[in-house]
PDB file of N, CA and C in Angstrom:
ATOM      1  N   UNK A   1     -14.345  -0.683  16.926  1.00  0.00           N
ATOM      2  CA  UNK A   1     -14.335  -0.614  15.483  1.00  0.00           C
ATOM      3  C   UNK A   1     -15.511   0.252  15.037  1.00  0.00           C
ATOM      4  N   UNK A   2     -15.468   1.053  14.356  1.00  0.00           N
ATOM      5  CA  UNK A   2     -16.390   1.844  13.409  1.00  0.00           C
ATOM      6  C   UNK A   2     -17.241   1.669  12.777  1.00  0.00           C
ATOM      7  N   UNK A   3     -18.791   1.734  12.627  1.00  0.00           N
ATOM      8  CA  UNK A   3     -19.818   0.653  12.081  1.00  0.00           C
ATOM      9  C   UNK A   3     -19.835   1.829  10.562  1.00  0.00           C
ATOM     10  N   UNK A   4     -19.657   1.870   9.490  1.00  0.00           N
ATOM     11  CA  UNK A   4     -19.412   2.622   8.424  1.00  0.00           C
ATOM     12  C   UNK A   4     -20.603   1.776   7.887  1.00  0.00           C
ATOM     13  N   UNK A   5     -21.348   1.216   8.132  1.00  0.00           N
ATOM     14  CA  UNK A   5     -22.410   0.636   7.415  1.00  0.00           C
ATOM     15  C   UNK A   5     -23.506   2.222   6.945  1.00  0.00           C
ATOM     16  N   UNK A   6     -23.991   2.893   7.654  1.00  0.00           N
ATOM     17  CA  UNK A   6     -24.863   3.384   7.083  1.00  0.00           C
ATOM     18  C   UNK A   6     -24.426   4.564   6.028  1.00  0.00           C
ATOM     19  N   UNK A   7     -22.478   5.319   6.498  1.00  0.00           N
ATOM     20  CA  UNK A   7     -21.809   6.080   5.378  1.00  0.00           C
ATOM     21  C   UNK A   7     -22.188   5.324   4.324  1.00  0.00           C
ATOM     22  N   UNK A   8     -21.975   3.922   4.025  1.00  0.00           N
ATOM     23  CA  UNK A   8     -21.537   3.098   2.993  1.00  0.00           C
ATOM     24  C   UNK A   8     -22.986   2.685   2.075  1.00  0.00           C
ATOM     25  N   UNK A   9     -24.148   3.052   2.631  1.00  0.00           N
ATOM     26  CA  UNK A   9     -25.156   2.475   2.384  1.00  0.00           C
ATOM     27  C   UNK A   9     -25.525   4.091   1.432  1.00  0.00           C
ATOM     28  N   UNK A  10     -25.644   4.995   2.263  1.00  0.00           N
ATOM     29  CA  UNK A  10     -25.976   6.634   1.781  1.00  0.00           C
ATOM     30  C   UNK A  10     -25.163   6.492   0.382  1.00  0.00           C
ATOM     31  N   UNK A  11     -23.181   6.466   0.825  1.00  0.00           N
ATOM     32  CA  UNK A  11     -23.340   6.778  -0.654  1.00  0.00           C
ATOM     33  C   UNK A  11     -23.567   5.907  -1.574  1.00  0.00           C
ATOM     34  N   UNK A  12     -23.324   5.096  -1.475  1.00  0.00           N
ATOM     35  CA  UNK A  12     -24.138   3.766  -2.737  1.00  0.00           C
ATOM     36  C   UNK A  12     -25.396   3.560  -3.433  1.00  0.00           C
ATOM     37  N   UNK A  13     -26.587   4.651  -2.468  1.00  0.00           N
ATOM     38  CA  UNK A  13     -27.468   5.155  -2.857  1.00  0.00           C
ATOM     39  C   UNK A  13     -27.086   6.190  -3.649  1.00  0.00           C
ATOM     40  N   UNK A  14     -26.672   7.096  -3.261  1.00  0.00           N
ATOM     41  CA  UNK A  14     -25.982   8.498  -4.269  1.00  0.00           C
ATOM     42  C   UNK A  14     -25.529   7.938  -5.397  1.00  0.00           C
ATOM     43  N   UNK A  15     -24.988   7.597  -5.723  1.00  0.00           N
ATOM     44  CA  UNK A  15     -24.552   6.804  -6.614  1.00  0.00           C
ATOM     45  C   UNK A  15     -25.309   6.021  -7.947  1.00  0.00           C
ATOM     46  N   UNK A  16     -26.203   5.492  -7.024  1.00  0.00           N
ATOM     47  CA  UNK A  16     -27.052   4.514  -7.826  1.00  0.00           C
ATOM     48  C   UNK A  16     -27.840   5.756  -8.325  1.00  0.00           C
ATOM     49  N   UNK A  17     -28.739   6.426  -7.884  1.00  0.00           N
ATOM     50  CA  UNK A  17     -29.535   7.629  -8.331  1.00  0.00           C
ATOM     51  C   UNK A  17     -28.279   8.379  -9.266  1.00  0.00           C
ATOM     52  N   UNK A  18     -27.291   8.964  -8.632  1.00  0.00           N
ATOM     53  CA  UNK A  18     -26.554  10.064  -9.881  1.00  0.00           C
ATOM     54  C   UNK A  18     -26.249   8.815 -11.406  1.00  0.00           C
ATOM     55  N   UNK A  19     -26.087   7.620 -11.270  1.00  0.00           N
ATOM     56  CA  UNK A  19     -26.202   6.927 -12.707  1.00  0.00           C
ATOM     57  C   UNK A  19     -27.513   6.614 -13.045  1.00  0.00           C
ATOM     58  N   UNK A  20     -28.626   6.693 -12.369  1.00  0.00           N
ATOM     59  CA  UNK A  20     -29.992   6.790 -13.186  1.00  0.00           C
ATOM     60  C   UNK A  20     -30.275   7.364 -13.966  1.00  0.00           C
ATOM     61  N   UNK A  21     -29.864   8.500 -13.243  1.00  0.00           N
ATOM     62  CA  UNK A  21     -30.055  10.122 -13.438  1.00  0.00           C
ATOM     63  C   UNK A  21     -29.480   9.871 -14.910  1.00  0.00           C
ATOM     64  N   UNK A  22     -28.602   9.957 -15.566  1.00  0.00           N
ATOM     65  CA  UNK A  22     -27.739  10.412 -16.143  1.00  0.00           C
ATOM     66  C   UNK A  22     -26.336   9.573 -16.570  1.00  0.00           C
ATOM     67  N   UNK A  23     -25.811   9.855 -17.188  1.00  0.00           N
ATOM     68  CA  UNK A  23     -24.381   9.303 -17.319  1.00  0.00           C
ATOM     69  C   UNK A  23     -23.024   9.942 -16.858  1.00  0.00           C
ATOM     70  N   UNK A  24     -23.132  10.435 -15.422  1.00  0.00           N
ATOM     71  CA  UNK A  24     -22.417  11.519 -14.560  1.00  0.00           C
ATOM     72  C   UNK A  24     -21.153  11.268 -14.354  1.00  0.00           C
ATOM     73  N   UNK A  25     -20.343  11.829 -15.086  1.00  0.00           N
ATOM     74  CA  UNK A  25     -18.773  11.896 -14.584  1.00  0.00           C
ATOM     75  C   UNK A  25     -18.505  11.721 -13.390  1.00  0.00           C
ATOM     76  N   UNK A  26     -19.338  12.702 -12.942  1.00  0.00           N
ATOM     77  CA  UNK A  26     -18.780  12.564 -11.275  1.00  0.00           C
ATOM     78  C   UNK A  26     -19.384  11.356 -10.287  1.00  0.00           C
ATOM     79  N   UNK A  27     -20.223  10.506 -10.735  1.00  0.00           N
ATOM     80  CA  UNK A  27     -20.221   9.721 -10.285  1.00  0.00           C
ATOM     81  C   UNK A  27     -19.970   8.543 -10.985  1.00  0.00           C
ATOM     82  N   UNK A  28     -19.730   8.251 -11.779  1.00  0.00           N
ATOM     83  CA  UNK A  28     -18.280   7.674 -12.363  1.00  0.00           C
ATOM     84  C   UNK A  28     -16.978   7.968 -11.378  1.00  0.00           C
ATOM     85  N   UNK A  29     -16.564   8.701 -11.319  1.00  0.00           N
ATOM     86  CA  UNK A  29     -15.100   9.125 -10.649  1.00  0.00           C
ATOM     87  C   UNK A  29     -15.691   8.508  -9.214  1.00  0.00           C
ATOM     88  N   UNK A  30     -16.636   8.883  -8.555  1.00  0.00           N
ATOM     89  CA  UNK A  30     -16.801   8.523  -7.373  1.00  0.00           C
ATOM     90  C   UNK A  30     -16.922   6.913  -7.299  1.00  0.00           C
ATOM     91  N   UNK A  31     -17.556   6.237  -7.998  1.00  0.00           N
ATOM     92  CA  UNK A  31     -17.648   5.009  -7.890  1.00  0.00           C
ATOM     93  C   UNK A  31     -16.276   4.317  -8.320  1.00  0.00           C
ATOM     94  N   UNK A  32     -15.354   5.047  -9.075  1.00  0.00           N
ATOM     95  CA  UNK A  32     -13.878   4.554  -8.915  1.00  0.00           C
ATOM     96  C   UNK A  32     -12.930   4.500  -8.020  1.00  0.00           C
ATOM     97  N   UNK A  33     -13.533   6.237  -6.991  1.00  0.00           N
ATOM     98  CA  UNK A  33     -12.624   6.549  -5.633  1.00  0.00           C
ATOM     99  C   UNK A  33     -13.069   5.079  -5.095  1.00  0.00           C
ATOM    100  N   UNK A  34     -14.605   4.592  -4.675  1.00  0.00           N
ATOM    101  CA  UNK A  34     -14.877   3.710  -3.704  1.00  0.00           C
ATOM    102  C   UNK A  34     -14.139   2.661  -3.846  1.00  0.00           C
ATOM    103  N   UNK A  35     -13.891   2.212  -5.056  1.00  0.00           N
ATOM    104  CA  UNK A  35     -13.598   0.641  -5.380  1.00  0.00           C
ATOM    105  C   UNK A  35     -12.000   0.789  -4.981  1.00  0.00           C
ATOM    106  N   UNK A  36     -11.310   1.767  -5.029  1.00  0.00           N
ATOM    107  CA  UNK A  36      -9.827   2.034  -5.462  1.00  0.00           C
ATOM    108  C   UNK A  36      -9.140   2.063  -3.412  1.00  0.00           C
ATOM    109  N   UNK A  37     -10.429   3.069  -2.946  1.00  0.00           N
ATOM    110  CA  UNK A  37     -10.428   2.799  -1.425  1.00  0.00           C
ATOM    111  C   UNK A  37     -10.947   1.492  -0.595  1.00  0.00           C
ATOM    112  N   UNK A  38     -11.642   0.440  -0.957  1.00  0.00           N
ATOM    113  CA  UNK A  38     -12.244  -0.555  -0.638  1.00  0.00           C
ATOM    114  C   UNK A  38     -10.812  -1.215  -1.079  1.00  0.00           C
ATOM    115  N   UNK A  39     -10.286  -1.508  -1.814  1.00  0.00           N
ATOM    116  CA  UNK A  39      -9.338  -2.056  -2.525  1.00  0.00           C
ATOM    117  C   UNK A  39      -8.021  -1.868  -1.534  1.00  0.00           C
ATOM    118  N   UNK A  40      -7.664  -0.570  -1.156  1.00  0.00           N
ATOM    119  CA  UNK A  40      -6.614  -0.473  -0.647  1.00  0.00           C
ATOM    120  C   UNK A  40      -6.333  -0.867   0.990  1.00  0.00           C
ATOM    121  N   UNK A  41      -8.024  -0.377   1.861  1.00  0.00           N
ATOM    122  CA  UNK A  41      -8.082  -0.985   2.843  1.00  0.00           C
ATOM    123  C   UNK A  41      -7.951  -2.419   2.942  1.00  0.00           C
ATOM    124  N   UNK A  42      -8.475  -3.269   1.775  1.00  0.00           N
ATOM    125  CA  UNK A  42      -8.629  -4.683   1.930  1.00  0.00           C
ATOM    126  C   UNK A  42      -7.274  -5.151   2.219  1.00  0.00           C
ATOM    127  N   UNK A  43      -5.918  -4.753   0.779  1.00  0.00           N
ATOM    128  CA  UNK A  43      -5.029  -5.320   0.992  1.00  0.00           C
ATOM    129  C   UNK A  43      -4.067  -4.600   2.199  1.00  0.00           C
ATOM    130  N   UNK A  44      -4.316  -3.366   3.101  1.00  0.00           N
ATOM    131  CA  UNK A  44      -3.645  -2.837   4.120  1.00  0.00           C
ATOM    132  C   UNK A  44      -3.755  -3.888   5.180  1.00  0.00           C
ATOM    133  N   UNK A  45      -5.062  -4.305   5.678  1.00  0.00           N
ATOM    134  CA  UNK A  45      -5.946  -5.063   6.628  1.00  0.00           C
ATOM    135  C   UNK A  45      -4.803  -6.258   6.380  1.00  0.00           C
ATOM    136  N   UNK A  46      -5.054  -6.985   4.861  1.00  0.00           N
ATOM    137  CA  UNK A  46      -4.437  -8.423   4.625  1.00  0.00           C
ATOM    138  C   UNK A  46      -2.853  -8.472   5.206  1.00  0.00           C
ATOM    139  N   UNK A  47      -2.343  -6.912   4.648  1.00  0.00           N
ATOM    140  CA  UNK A  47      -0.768  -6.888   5.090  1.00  0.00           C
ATOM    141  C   UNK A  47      -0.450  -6.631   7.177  1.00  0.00           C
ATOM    142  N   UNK A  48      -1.473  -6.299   7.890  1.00  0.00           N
ATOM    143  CA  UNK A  48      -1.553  -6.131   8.917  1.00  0.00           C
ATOM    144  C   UNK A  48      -1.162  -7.782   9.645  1.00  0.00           C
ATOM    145  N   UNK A  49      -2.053  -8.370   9.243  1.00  0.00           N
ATOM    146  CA  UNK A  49      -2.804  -9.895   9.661  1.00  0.00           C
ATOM    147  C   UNK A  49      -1.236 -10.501   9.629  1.00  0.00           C
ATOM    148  N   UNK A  50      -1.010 -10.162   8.045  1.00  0.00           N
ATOM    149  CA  UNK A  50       0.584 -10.981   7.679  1.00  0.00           C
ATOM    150  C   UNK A  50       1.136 -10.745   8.585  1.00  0.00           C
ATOM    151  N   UNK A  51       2.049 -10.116   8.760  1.00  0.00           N
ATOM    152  CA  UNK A  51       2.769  -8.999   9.537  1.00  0.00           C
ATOM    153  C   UNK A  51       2.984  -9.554  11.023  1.00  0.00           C
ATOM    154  N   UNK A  52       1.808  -9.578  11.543  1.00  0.00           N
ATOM    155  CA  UNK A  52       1.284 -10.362  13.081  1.00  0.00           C
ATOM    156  C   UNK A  52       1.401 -11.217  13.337  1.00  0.00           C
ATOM    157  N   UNK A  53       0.951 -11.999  12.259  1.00  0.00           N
ATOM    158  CA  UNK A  53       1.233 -13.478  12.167  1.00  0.00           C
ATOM    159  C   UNK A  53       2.727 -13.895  12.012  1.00  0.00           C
ATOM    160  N   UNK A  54       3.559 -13.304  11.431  1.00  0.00           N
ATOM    161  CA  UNK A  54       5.569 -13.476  11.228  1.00  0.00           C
ATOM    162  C   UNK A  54       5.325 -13.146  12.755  1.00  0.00           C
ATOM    163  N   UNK A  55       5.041 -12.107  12.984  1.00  0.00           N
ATOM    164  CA  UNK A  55       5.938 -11.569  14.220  1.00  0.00           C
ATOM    165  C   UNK A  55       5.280 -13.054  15.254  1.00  0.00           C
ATOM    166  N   UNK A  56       4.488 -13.179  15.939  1.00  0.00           N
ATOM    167  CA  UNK A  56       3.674 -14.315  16.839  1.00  0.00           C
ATOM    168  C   UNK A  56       4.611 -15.687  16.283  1.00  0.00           C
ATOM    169  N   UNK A  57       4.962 -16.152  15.187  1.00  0.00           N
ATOM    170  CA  UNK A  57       5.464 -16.964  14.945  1.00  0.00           C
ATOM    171  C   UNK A  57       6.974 -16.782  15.301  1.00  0.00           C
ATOM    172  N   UNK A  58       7.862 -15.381  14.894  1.00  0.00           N
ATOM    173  CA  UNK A  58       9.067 -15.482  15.488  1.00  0.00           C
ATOM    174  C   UNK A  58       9.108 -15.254  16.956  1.00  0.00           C
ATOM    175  N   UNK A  59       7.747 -15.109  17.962  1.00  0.00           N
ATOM    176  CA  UNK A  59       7.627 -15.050  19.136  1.00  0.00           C
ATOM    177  C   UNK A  59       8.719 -13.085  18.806  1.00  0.00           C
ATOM    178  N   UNK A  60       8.054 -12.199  18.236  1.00  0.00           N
ATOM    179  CA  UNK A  60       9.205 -10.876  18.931  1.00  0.00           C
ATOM    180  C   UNK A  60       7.872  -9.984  19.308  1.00  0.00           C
ATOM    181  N   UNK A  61       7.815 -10.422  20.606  1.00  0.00           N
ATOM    182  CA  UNK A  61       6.902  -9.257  21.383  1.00  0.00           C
ATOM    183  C   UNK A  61       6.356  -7.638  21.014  1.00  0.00           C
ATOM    184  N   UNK A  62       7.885  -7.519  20.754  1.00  0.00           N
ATOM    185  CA  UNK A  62       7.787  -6.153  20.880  1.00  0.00           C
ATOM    186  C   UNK A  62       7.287  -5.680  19.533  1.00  0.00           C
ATOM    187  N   UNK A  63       7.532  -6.255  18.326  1.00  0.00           N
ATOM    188  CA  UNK A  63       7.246  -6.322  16.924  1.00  0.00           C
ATOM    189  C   UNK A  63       5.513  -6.360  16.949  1.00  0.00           C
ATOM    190  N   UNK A  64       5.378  -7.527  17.491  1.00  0.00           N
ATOM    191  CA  UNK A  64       3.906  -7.923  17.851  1.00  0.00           C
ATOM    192  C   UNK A  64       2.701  -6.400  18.282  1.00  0.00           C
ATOM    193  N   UNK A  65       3.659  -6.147  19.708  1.00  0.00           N
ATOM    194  CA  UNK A  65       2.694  -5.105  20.083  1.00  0.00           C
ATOM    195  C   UNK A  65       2.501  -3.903  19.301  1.00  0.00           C
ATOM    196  N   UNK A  66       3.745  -3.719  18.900  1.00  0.00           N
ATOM    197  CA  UNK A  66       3.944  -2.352  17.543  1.00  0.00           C
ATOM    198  C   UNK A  66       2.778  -2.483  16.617  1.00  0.00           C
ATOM    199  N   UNK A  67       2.957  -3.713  15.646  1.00  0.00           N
ATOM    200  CA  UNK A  67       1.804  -4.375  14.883  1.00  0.00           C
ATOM    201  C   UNK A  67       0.440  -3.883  15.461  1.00  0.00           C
ATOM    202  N   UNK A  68      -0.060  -4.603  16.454  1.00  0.00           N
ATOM    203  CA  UNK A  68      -1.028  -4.682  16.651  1.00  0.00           C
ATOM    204  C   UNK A  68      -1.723  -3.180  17.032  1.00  0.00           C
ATOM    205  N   UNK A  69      -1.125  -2.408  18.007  1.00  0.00           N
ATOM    206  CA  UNK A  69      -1.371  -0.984  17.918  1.00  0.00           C
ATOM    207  C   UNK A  69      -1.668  -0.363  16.350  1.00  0.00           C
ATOM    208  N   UNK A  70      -1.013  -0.339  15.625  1.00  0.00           N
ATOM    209  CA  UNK A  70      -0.925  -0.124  14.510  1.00  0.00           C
ATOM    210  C   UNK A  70      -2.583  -0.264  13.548  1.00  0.00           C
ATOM    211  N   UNK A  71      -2.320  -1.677  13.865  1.00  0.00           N
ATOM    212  CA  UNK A  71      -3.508  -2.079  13.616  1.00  0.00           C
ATOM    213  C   UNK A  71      -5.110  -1.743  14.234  1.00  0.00           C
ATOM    214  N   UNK A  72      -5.120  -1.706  15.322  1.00  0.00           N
ATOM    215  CA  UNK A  72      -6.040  -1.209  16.331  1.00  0.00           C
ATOM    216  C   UNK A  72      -6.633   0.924  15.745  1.00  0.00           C
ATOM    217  N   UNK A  73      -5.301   1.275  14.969  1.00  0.00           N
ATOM    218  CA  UNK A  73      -5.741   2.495  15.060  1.00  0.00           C
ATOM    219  C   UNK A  73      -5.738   2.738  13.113  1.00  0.00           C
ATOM    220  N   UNK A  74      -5.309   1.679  12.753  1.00  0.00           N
ATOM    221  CA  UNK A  74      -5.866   1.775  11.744  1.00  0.00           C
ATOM    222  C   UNK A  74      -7.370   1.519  10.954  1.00  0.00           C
ATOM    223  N   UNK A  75      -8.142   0.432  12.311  1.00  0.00           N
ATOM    224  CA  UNK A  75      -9.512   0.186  12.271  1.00  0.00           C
ATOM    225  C   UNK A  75     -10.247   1.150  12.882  1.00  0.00           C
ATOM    226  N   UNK A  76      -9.902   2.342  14.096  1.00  0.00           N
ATOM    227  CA  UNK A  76     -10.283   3.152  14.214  1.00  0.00           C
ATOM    228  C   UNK A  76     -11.091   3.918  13.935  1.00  0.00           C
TER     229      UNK A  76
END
């Protein structure tokens, strides 16, 4: 898995400074991309889990492994 901690830390700093700074459109827009991408990974992740969990419960292997690959390269 991908440690995105220090991407995530940089721009949140950027951020915090470009709204000190100023009242910056563009970081406005940027602090909307983040939330809108934080947002979409969260519920992708949640629909993964689901997904895994049907399949493990109807016992279909092959569903399972599909899933989980899937998953594996979507945390990537």
């Amino acid at each position: 898995m991908k440690d995105n901690t220090s991407y995530n830390k940089d721009m949140n700093d950027l951020v915090k400074y470009k709204l000190q700074k100023k009242n910056d459109p563009f970081a406005f827009n940027m602090v909307a991309q983040m939330i809108l991408d934080e947002s979409l990974h969260a519920h992708q992740m949640k629909r993964y889990k689901e997904q895994i969990d049907e399949a493990l419960e109807k016992r279909d292997e092959k569903l399972f492994m599909k899933l989980t690959d899937e998953y594996i390269k979507f945390l990537g």
